[in-house]
Protein backbone atom coordinates (compact mmCIF):
# COMPACT_ATOMS: atom_id res chain seq x y z
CA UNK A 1 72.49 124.01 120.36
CA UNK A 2 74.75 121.40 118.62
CA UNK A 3 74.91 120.59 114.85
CA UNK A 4 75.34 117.35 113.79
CA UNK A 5 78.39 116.77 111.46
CA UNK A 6 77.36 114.40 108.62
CA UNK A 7 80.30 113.06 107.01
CA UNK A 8 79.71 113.15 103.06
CA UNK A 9 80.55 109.68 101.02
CA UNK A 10 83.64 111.08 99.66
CA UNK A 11 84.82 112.02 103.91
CA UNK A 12 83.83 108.78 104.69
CA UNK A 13 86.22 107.07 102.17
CA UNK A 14 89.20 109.19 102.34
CA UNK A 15 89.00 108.21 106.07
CA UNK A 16 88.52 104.50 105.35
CA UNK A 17 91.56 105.02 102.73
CA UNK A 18 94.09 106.82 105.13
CA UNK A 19 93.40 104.34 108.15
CA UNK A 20 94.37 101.66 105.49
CA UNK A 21 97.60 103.38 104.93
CA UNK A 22 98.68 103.66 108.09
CA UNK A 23 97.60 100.58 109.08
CA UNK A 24 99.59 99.27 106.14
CA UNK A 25 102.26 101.35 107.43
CA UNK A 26 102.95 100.33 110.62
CA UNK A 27 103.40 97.01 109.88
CA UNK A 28 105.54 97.43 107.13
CA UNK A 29 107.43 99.70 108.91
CA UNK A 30 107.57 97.50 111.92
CA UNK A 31 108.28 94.76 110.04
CA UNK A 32 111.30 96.09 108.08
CA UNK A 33 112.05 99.83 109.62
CA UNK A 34 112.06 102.63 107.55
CA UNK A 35 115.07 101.37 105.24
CA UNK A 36 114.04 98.58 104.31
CA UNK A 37 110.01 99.81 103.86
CA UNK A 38 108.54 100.26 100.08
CA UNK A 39 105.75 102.19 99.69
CA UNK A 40 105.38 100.10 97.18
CA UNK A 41 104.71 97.09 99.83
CA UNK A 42 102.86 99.53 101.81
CA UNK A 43 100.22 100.46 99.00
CA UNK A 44 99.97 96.58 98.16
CA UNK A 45 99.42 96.00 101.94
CA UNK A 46 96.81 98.77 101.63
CA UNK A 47 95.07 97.40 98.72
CA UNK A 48 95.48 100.83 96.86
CA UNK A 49 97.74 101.57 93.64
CA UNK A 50 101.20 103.17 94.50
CA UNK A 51 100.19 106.23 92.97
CA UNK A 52 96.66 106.82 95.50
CA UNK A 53 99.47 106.49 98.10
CA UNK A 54 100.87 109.06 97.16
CA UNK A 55 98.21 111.29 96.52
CA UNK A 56 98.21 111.27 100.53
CA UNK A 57 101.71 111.26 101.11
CA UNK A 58 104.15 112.46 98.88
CA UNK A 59 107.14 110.68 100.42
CA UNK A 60 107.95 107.70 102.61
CA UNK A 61 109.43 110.06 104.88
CA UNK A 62 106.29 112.16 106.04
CA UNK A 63 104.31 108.99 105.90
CA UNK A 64 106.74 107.47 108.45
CA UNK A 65 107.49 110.83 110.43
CA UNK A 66 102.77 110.41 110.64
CA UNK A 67 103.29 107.13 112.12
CA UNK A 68 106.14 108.18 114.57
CA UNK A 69 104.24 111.10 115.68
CA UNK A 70 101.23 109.43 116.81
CA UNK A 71 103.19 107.02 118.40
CA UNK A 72 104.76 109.92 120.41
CA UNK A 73 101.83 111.63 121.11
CA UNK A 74 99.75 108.20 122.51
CA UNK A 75 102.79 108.17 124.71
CA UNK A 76 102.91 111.74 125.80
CA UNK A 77 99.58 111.76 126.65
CA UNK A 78 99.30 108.10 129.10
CA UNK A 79 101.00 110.43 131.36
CA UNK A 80 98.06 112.96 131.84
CA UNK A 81 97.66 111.58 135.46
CA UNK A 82 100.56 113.70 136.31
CA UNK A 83 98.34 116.72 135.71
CA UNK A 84 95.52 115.47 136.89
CA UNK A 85 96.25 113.61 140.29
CA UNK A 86 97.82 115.54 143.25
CA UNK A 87 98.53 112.07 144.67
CA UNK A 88 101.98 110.85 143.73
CA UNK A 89 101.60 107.41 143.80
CA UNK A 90 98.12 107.22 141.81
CA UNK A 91 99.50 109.04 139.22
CA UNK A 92 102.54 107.23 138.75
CA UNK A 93 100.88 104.25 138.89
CA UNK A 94 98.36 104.80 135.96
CA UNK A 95 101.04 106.55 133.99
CA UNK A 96 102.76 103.14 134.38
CA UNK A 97 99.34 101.17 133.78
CA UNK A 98 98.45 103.20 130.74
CA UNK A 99 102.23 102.59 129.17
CA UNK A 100 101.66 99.09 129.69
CA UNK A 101 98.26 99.12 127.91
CA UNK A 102 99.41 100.81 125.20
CA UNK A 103 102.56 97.94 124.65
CA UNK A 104 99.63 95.71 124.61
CA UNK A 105 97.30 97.93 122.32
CA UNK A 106 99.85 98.72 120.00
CA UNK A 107 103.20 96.63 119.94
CA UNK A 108 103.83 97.68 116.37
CA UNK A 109 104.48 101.18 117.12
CA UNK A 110 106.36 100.50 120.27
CA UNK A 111 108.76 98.66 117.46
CA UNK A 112 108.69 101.15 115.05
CA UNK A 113 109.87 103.52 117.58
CA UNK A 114 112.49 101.36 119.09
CA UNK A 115 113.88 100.58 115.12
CA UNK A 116 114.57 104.03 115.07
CA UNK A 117 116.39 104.65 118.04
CA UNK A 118 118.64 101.97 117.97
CA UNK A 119 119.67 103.52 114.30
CA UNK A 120 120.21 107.25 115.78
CA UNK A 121 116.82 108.73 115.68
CA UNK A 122 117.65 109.65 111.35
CA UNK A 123 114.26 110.53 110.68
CA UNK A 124 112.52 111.43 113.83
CA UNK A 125 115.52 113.56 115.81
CA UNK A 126 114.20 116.34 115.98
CA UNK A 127 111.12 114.77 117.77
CA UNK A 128 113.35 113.95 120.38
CA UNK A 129 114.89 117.48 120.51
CA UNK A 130 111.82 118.89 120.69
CA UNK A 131 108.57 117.67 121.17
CA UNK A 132 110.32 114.58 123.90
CA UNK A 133 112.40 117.04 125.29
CA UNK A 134 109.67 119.50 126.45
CA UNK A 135 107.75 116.57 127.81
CA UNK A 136 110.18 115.41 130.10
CA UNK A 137 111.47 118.31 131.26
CA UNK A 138 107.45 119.32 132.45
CA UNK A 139 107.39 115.57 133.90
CA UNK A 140 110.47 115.89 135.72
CA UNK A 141 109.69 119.31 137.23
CA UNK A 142 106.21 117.56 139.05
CA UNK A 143 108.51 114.86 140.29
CA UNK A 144 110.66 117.13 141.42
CA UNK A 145 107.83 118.94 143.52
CA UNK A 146 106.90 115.11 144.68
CA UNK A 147 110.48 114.82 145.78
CA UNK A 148 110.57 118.24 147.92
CA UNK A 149 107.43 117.52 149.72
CA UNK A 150 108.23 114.25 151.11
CA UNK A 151 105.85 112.49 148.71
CA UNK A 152 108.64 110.25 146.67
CA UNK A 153 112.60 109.62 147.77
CA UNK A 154 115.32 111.66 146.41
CA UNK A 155 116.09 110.56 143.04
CA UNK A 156 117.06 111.71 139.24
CA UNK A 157 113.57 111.72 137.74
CA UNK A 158 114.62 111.00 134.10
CA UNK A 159 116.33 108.12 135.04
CA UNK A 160 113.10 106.60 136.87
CA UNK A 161 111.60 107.58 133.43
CA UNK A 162 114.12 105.48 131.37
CA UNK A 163 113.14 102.56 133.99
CA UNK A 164 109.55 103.07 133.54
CA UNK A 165 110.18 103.16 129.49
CA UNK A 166 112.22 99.86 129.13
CA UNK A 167 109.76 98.00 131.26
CA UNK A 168 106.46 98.51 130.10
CA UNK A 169 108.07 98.65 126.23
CA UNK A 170 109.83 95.43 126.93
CA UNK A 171 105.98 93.90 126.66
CA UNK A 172 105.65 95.34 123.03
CA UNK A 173 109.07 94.81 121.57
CA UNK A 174 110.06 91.73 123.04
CA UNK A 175 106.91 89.65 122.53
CA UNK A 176 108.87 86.69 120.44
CA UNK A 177 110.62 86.06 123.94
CA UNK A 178 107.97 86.40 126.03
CA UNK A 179 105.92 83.91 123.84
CA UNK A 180 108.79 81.23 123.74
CA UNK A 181 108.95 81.74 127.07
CA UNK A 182 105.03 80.82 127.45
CA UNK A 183 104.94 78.14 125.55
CA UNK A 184 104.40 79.54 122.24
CA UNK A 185 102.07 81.78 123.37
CA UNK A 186 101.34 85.07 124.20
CA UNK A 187 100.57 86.17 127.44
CA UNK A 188 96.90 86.04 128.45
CA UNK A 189 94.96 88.74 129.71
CA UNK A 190 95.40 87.43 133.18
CA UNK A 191 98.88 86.73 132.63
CA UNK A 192 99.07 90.46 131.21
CA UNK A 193 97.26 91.88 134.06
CA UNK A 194 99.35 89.97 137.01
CA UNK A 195 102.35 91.35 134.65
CA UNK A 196 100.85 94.67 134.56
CA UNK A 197 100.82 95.06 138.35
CA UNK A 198 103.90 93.48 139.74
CA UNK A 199 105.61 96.18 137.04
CA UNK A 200 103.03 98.72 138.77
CA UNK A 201 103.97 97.81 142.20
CA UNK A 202 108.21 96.96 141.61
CA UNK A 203 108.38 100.04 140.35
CA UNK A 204 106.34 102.23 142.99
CA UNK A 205 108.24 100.25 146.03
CA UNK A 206 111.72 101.72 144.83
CA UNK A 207 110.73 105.31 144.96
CA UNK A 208 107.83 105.66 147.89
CA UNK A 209 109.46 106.68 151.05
């Protein structure tokens, strides 16, 4: 038998406070990366004094290493289809489907995370390290398999990785070109999805036997 949660008044606006934040966040961190961000901005952004911001997070730091971290982990996760698909090509492909989604879904954090690498990784490092450095290695060792059963060509699997990551990215960060490129305008959602599945099938042709 399942109990209902009811979410008291005081839940319900911490919840509607904190999604402000970050919301806040991300775009001032996207806007300006995390040297040039104010928390100050961020709480005006947020429509909260500086002071409630801090009630939630005591520093800029751990309020950007929160907004880094569920970047990562909306990344680590598009590539559950690894796990989950025996077939090597239908996983692949909706790891590489679900990366370019997420560009599209969320282009801010795709920048934040790309304003951080191309300074060194100061703040999230250890993320990499860690956290990115697990991931890959359990990613790598499926190819791997792929690879010794015939199913994919011989190849260095982090380096298809790095391929995979600057294409579907590329549709987050580099938007302003895309859009200049279009006419002033972003790409459609038929534009997107023809995008979407030439990267899908490019990709896929250069490592299928």
């Amino acid at each position: 038998m399942s109990v209902a949660v009811v979410k008291t008044p005081r839940a319900s606006v911490r919840e509607g406070r904190e999604k402000s934040i970050f919301d806040a966040a991300r775009s001032v961190f996207a806007e300006f990366g995390f040297k040039g961000a104010t928390t100050a901005e961020i709480a005006r952004r947020a429509g909260i004094p500086k002071a409630n911001l801090h009630y939630y997070f005591a520093t800029k730091e751990a309020l950007y290493r929160h907004v880094t971290a569920e970047v990562l982990t909306d990344w680590l996760s598009a590539a559950s289809s690894f796990d989950e698909k025996d077939d090597s090509a239908e996983a692949i492909a909706a790891y590489i489907g679900a990366k370019m989604d997420l560009a599209r879904a969320d282009p801010l954090g795709s920048r934040i995370w790309a304003n951080e690498i191309l300074r060194g990784a100061p703040v999230i490092g250890d993320f990499l390290e860690t956290t990115l450095a697990n991931w890959l290695s359990s990613r790598e060792a499926i190819v791997r398999r792929w690879i010794d059963q015939g199913k994919l060509v011989a190849m260095e699997p982090r380096y298809f990785f790095y391929m995979i990551w600057a294409s579907t990215q590329h549709y987050a960060d580099f938007e302003g070109q895309m859009m200049a490129l279009n006419g002033g305008k972003p790409l459609s959602d038929e534009q997107f999805e023809v995008a979407k599945i030439q990267v899908i099938e490019t990709l896929l042709r250069g490592v299928m036997p």
